[in-house]
PDB file of N, CA and C in Angstrom:
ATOM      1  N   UNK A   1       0.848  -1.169   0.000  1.00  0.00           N
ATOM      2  CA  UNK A   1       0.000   0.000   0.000  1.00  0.00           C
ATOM      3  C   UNK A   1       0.898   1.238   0.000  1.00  0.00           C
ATOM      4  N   UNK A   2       0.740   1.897  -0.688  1.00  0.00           N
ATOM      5  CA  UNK A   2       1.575   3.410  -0.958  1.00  0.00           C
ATOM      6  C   UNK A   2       1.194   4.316  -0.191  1.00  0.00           C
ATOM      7  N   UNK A   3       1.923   5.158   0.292  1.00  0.00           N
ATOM      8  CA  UNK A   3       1.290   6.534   0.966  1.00  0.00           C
ATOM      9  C   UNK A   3       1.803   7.575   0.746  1.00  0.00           C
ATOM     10  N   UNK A   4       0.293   8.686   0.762  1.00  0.00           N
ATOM     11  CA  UNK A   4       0.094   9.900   0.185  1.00  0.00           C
ATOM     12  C   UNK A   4       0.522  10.585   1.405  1.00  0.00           C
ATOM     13  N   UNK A   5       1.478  11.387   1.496  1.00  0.00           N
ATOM     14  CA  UNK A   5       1.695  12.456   2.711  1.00  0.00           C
ATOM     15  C   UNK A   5       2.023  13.631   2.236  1.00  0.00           C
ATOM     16  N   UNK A   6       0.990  14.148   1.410  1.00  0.00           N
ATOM     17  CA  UNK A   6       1.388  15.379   0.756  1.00  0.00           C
ATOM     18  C   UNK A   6      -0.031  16.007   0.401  1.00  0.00           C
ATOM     19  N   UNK A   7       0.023  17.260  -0.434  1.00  0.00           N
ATOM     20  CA  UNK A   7      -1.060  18.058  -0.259  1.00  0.00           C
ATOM     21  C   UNK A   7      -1.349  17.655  -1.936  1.00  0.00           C
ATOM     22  N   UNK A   8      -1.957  17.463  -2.530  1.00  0.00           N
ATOM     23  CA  UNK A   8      -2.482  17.388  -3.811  1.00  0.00           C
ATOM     24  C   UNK A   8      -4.023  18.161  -4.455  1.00  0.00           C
ATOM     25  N   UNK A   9      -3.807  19.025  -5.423  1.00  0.00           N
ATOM     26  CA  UNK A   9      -4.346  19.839  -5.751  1.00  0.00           C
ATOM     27  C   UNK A   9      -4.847  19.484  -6.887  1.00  0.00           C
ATOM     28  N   UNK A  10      -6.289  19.750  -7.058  1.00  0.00           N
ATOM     29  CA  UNK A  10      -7.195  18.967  -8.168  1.00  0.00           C
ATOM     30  C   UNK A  10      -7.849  18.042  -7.767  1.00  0.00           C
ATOM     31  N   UNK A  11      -8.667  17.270  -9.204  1.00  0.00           N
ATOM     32  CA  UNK A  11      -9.101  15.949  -8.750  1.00  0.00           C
ATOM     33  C   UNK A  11      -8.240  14.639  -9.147  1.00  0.00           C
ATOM     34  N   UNK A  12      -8.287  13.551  -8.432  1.00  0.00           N
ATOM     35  CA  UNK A  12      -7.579  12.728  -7.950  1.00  0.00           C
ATOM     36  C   UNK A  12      -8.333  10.916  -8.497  1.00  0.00           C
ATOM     37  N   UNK A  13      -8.007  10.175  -9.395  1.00  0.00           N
ATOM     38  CA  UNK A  13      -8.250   8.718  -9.371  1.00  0.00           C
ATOM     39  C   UNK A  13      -7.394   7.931  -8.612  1.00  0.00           C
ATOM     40  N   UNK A  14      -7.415   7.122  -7.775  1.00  0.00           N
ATOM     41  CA  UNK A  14      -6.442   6.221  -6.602  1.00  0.00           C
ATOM     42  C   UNK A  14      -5.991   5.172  -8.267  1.00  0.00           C
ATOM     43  N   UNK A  15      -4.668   4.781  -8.287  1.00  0.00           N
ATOM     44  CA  UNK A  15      -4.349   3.840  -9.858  1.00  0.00           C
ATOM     45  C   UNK A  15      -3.462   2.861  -8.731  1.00  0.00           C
ATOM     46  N   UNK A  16      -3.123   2.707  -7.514  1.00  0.00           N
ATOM     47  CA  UNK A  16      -3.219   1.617  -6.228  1.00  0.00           C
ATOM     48  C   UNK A  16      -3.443   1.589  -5.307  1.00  0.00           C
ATOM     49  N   UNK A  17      -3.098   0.512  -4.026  1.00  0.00           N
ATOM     50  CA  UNK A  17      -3.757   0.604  -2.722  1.00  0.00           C
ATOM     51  C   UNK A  17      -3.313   2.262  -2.128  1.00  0.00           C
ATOM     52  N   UNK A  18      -3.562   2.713  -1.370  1.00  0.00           N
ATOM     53  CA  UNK A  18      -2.922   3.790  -0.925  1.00  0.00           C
ATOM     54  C   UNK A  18      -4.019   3.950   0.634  1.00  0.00           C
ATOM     55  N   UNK A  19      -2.851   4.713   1.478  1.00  0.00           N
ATOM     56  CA  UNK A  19      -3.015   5.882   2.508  1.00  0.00           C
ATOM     57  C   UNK A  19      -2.610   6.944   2.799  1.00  0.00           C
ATOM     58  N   UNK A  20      -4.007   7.829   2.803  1.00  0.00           N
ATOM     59  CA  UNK A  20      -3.879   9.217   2.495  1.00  0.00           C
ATOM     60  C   UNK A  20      -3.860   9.707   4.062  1.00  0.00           C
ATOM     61  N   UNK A  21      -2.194  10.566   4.638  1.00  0.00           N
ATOM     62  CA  UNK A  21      -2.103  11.735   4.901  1.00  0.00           C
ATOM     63  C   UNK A  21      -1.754  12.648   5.139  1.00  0.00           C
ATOM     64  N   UNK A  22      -2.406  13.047   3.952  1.00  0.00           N
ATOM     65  CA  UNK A  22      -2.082  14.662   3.297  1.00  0.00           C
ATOM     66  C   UNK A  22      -3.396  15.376   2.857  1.00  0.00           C
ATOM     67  N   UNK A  23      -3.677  15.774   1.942  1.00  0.00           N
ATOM     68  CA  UNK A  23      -4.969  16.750   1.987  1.00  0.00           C
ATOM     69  C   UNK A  23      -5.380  16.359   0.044  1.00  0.00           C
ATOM     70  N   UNK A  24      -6.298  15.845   0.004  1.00  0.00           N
ATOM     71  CA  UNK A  24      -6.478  16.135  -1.911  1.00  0.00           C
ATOM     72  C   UNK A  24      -7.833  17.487  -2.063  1.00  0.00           C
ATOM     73  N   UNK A  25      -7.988  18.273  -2.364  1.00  0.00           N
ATOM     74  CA  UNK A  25      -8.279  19.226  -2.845  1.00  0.00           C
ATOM     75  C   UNK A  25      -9.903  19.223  -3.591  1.00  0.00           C
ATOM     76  N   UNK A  26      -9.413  18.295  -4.825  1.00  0.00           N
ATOM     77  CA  UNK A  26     -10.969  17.855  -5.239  1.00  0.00           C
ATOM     78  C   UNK A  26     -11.583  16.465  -5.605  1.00  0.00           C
ATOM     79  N   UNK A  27     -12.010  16.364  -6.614  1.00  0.00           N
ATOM     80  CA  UNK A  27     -12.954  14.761  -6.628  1.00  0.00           C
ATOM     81  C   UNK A  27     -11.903  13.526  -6.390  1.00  0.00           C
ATOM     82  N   UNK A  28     -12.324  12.647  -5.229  1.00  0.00           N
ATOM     83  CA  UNK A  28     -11.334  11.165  -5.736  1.00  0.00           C
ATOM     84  C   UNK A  28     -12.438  10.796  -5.885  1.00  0.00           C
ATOM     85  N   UNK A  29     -11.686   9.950  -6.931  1.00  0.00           N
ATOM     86  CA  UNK A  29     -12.600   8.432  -7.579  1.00  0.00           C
ATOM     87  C   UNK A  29     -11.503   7.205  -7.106  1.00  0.00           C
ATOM     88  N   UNK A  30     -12.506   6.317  -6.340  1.00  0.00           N
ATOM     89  CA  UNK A  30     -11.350   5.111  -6.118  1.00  0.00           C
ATOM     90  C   UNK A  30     -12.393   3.701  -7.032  1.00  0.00           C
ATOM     91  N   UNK A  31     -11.281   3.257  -7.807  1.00  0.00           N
ATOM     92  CA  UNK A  31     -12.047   2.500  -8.648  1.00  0.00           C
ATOM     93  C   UNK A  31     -12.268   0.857  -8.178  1.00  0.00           C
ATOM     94  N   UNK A  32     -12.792   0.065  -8.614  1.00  0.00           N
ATOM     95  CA  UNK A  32     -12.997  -1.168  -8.163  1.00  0.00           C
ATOM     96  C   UNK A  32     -11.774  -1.941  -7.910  1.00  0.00           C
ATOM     97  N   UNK A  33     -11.485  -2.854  -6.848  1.00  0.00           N
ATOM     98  CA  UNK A  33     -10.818  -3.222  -6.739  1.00  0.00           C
ATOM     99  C   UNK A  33      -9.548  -2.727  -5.987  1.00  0.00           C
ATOM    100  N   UNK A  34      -9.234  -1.583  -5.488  1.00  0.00           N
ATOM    101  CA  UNK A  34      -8.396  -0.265  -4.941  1.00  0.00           C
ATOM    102  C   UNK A  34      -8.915  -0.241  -3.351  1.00  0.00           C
ATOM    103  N   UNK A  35      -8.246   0.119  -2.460  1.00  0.00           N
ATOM    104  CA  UNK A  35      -8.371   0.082  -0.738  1.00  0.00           C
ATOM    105  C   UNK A  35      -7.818   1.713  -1.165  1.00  0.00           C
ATOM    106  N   UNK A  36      -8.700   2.423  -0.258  1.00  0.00           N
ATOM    107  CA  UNK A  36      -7.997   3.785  -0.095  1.00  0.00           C
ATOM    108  C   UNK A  36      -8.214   3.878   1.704  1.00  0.00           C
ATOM    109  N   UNK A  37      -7.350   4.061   2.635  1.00  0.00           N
ATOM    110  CA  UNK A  37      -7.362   4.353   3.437  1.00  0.00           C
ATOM    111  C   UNK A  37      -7.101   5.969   4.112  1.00  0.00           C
ATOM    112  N   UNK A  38      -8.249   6.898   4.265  1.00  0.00           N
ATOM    113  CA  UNK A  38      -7.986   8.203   4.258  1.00  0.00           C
ATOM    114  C   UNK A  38      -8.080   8.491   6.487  1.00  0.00           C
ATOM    115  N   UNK A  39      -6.638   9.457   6.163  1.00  0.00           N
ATOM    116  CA  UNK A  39      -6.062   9.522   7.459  1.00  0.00           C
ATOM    117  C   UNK A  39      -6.183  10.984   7.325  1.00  0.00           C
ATOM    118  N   UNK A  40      -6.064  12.080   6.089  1.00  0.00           N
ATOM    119  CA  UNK A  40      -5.770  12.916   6.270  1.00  0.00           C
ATOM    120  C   UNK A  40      -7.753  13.400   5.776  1.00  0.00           C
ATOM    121  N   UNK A  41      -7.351  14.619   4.688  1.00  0.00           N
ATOM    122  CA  UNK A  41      -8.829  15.971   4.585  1.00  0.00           C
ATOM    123  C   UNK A  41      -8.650  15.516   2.993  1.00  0.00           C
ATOM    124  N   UNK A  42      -9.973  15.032   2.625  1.00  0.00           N
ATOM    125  CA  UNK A  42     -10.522  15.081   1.159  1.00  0.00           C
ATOM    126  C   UNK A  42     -11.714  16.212   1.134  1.00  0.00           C
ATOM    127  N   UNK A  43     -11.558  17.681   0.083  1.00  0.00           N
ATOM    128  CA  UNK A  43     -12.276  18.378   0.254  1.00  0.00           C
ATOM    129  C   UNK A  43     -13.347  18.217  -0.597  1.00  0.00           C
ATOM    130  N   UNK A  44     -12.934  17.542  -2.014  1.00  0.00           N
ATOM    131  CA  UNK A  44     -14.256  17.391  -2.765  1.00  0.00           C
ATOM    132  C   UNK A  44     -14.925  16.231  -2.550  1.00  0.00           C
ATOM    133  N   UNK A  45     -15.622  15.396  -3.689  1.00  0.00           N
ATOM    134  CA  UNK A  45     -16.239  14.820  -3.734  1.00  0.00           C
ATOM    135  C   UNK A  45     -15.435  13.396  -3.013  1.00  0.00           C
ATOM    136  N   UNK A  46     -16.162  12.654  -2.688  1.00  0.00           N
ATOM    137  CA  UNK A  46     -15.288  10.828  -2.939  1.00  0.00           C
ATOM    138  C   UNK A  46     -16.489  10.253  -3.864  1.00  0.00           C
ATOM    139  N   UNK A  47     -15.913   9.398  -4.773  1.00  0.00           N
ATOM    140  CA  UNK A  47     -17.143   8.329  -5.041  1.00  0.00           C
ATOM    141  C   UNK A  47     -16.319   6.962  -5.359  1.00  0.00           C
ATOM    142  N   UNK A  48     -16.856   5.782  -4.397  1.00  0.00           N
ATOM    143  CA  UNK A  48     -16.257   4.144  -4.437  1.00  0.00           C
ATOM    144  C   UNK A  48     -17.147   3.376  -5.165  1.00  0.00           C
ATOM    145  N   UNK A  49     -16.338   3.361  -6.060  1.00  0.00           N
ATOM    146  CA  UNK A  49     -16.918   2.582  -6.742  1.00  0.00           C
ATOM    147  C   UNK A  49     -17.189   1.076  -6.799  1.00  0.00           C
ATOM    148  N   UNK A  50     -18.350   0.191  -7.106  1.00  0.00           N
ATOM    149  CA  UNK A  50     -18.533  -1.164  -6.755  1.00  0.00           C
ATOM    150  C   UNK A  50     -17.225  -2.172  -6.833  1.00  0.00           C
ATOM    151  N   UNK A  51     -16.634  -2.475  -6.013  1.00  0.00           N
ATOM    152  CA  UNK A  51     -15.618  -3.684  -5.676  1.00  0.00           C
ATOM    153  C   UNK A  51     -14.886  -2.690  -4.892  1.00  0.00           C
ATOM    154  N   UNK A  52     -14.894  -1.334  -4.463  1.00  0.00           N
ATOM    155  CA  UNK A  52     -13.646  -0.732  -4.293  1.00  0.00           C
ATOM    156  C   UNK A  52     -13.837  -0.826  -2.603  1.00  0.00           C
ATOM    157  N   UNK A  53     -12.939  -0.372  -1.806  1.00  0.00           N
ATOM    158  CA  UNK A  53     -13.053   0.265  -0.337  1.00  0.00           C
ATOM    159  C   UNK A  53     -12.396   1.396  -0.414  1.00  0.00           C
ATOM    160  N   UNK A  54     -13.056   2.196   0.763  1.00  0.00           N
ATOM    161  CA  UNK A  54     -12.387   3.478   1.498  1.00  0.00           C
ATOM    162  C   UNK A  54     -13.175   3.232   2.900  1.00  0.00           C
ATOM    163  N   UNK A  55     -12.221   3.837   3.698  1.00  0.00           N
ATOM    164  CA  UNK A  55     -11.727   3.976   5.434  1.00  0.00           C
ATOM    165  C   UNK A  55     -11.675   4.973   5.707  1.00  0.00           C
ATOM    166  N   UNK A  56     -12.222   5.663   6.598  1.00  0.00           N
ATOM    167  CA  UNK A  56     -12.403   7.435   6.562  1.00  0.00           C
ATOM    168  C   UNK A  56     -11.689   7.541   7.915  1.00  0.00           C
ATOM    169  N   UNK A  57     -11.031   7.282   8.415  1.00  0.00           N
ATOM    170  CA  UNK A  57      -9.942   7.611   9.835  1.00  0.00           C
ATOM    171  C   UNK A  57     -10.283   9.408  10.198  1.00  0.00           C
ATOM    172  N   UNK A  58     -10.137  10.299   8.625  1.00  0.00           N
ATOM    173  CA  UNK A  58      -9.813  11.582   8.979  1.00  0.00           C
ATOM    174  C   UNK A  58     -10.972  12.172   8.721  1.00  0.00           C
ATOM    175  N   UNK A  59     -11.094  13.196   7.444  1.00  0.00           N
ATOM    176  CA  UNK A  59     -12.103  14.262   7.625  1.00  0.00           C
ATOM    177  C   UNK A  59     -12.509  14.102   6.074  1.00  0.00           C
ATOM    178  N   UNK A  60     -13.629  13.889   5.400  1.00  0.00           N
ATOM    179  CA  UNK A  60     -14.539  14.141   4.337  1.00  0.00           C
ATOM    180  C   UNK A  60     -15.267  15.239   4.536  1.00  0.00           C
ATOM    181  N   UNK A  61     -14.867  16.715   3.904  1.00  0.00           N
ATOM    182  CA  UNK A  61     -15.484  17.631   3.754  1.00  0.00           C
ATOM    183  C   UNK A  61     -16.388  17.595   2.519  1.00  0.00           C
ATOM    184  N   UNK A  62     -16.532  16.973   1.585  1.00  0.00           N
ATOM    185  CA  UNK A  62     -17.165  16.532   0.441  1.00  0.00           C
ATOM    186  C   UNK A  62     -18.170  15.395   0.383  1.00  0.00           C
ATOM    187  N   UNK A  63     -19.539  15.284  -0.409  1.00  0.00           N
ATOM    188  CA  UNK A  63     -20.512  14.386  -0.408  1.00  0.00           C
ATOM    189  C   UNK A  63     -19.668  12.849  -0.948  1.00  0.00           C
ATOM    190  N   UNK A  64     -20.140  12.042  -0.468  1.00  0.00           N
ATOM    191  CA  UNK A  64     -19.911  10.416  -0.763  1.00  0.00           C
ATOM    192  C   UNK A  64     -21.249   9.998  -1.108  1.00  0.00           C
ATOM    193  N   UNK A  65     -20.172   8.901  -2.903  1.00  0.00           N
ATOM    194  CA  UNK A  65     -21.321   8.237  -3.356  1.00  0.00           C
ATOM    195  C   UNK A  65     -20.357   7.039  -3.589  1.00  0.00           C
ATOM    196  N   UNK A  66     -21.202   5.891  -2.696  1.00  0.00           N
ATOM    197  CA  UNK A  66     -20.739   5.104  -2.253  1.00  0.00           C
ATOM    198  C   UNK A  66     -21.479   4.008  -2.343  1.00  0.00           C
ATOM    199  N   UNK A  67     -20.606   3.259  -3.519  1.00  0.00           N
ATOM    200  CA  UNK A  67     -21.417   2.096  -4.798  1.00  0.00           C
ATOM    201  C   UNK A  67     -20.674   0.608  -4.321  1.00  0.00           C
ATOM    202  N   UNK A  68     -19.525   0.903  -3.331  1.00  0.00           N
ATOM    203  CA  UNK A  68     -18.395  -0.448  -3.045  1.00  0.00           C
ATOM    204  C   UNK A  68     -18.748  -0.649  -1.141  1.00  0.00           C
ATOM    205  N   UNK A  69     -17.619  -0.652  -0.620  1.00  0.00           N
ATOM    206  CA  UNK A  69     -17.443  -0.394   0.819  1.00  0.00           C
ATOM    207  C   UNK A  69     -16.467   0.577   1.371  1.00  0.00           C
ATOM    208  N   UNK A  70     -17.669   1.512   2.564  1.00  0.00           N
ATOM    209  CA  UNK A  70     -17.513   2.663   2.979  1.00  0.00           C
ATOM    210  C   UNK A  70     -17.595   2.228   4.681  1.00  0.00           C
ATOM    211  N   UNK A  71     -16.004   2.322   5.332  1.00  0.00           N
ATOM    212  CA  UNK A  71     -16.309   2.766   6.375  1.00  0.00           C
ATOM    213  C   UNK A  71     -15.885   3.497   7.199  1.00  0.00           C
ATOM    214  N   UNK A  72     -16.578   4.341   8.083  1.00  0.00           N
ATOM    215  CA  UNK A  72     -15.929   5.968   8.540  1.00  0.00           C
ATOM    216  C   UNK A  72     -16.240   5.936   9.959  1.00  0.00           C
ATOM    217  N   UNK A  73     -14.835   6.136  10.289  1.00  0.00           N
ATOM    218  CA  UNK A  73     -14.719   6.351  12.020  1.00  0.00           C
ATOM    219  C   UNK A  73     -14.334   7.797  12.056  1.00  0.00           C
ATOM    220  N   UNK A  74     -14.062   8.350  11.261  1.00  0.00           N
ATOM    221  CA  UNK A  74     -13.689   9.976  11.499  1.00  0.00           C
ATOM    222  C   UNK A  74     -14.684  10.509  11.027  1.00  0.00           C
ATOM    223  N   UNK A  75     -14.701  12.082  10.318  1.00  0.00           N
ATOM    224  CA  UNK A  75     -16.006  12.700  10.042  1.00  0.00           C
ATOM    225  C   UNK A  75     -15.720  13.120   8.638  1.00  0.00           C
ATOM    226  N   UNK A  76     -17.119  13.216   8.672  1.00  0.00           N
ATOM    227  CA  UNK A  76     -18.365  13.195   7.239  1.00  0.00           C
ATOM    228  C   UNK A  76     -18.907  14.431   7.033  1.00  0.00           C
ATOM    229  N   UNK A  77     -18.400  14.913   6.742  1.00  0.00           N
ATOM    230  CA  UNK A  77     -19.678  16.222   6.155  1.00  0.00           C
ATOM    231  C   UNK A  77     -20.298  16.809   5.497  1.00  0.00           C
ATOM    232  N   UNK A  78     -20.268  16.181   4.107  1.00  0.00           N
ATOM    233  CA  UNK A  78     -20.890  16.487   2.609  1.00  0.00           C
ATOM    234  C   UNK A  78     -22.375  15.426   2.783  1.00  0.00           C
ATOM    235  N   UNK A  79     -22.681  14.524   3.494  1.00  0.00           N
ATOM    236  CA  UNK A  79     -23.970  13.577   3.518  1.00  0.00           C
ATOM    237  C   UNK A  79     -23.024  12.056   2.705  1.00  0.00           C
ATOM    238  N   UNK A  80     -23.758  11.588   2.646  1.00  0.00           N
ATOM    239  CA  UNK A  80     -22.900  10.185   2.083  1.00  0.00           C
ATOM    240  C   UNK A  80     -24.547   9.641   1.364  1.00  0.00           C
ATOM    241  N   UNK A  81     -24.412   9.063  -0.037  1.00  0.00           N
ATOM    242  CA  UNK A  81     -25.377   8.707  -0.487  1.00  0.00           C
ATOM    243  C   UNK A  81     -24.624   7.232  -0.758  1.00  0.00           C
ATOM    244  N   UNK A  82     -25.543   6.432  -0.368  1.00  0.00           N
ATOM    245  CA  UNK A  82     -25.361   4.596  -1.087  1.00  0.00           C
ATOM    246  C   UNK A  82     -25.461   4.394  -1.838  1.00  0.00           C
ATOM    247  N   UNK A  83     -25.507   3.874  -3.191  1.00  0.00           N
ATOM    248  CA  UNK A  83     -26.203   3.548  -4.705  1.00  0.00           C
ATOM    249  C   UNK A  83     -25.667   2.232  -4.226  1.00  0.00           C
ATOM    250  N   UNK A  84     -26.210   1.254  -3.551  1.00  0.00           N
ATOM    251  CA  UNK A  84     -25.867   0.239  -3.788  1.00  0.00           C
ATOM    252  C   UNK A  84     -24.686  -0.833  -3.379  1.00  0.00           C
ATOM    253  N   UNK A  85     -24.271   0.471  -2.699  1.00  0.00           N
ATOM    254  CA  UNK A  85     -23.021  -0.314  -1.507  1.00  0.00           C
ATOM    255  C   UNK A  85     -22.740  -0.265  -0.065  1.00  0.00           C
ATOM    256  N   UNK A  86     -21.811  -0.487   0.716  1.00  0.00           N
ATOM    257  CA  UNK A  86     -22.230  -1.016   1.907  1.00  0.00           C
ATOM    258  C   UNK A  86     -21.378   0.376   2.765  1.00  0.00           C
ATOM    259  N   UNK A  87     -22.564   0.470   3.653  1.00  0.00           N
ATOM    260  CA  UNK A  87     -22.040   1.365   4.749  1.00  0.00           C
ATOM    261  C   UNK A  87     -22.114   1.439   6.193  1.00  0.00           C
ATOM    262  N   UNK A  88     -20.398   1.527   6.437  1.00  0.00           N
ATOM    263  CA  UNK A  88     -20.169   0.946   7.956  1.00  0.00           C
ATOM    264  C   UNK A  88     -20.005   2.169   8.721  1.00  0.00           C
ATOM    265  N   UNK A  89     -20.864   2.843   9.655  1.00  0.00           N
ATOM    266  CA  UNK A  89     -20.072   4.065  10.581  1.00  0.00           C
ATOM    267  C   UNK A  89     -20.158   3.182  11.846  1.00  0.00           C
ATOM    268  N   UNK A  90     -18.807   3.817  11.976  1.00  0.00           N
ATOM    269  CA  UNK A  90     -18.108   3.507  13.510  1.00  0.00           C
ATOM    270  C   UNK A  90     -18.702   4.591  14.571  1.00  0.00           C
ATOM    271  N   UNK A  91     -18.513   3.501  16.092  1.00  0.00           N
ATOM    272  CA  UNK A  91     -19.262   4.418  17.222  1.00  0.00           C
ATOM    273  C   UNK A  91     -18.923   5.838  17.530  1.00  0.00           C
ATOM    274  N   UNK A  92     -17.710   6.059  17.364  1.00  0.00           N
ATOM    275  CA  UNK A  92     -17.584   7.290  17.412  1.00  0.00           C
ATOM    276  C   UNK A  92     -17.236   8.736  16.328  1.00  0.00           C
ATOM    277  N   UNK A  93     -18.100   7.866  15.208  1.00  0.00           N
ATOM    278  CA  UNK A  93     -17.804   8.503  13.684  1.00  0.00           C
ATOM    279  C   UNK A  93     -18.631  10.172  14.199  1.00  0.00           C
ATOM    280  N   UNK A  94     -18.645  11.144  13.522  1.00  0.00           N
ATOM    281  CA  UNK A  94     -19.337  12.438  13.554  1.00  0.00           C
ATOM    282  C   UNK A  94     -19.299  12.202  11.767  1.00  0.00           C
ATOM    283  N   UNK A  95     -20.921  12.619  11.184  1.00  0.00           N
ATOM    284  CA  UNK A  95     -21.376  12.582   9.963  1.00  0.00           C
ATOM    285  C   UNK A  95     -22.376  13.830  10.033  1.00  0.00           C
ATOM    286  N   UNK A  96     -22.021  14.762   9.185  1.00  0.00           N
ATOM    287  CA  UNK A  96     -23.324  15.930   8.867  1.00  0.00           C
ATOM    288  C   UNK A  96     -23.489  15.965   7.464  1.00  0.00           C
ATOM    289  N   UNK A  97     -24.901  16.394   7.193  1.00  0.00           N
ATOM    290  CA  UNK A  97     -25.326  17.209   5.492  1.00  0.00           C
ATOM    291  C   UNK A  97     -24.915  18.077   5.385  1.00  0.00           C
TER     292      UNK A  97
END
């Protein structure tokens, strides 16, 4: 698994496993099959796509659409929509719209 410890500006496709922390700026797309483990601040969008995972440890300032497996012990604050995939919040997750 690779790790992101840097600030990245724009939007962002995960192309392997990775853990993010550092900060990405705008849309990730993590595609099927890909583990993204986020430690650090995603400001835009996320969307996981079916086979994929993401781990929310840190801060989602951006909406989640979340088609694979989603699970978030840190915080949420764009709303998180399902299309169809699985969502795990942890006991002490904080999630707002």
């Amino acid at each position: 698994m690779k790790v992101i410890n840097t600030n990245l500006e724009g939007d962002f496709t995960l192309d392997d496993n990775a853990e993010l922390y550092g900060t990405i700026t705008g849309d990730v797309l993590v595609p099927p099959d890909y583990t993204l483990d986020i430690h650090g601040i995603v400001s835009g969008m996320l969307t996981v796509e079916q086979g994929a995972t993401v781990r929310v440890m840190g801060t989602m300032n951006g909406p989640v659409i979340n088609r694979g497996k989603l699970e978030i012990y840190g915080i949420a604050r764009g709303g998180i929509d399902t299309q169809g995939g699985e969502t795990l919040i942890g006991e002490l997750a904080y999630i707002m719209d």
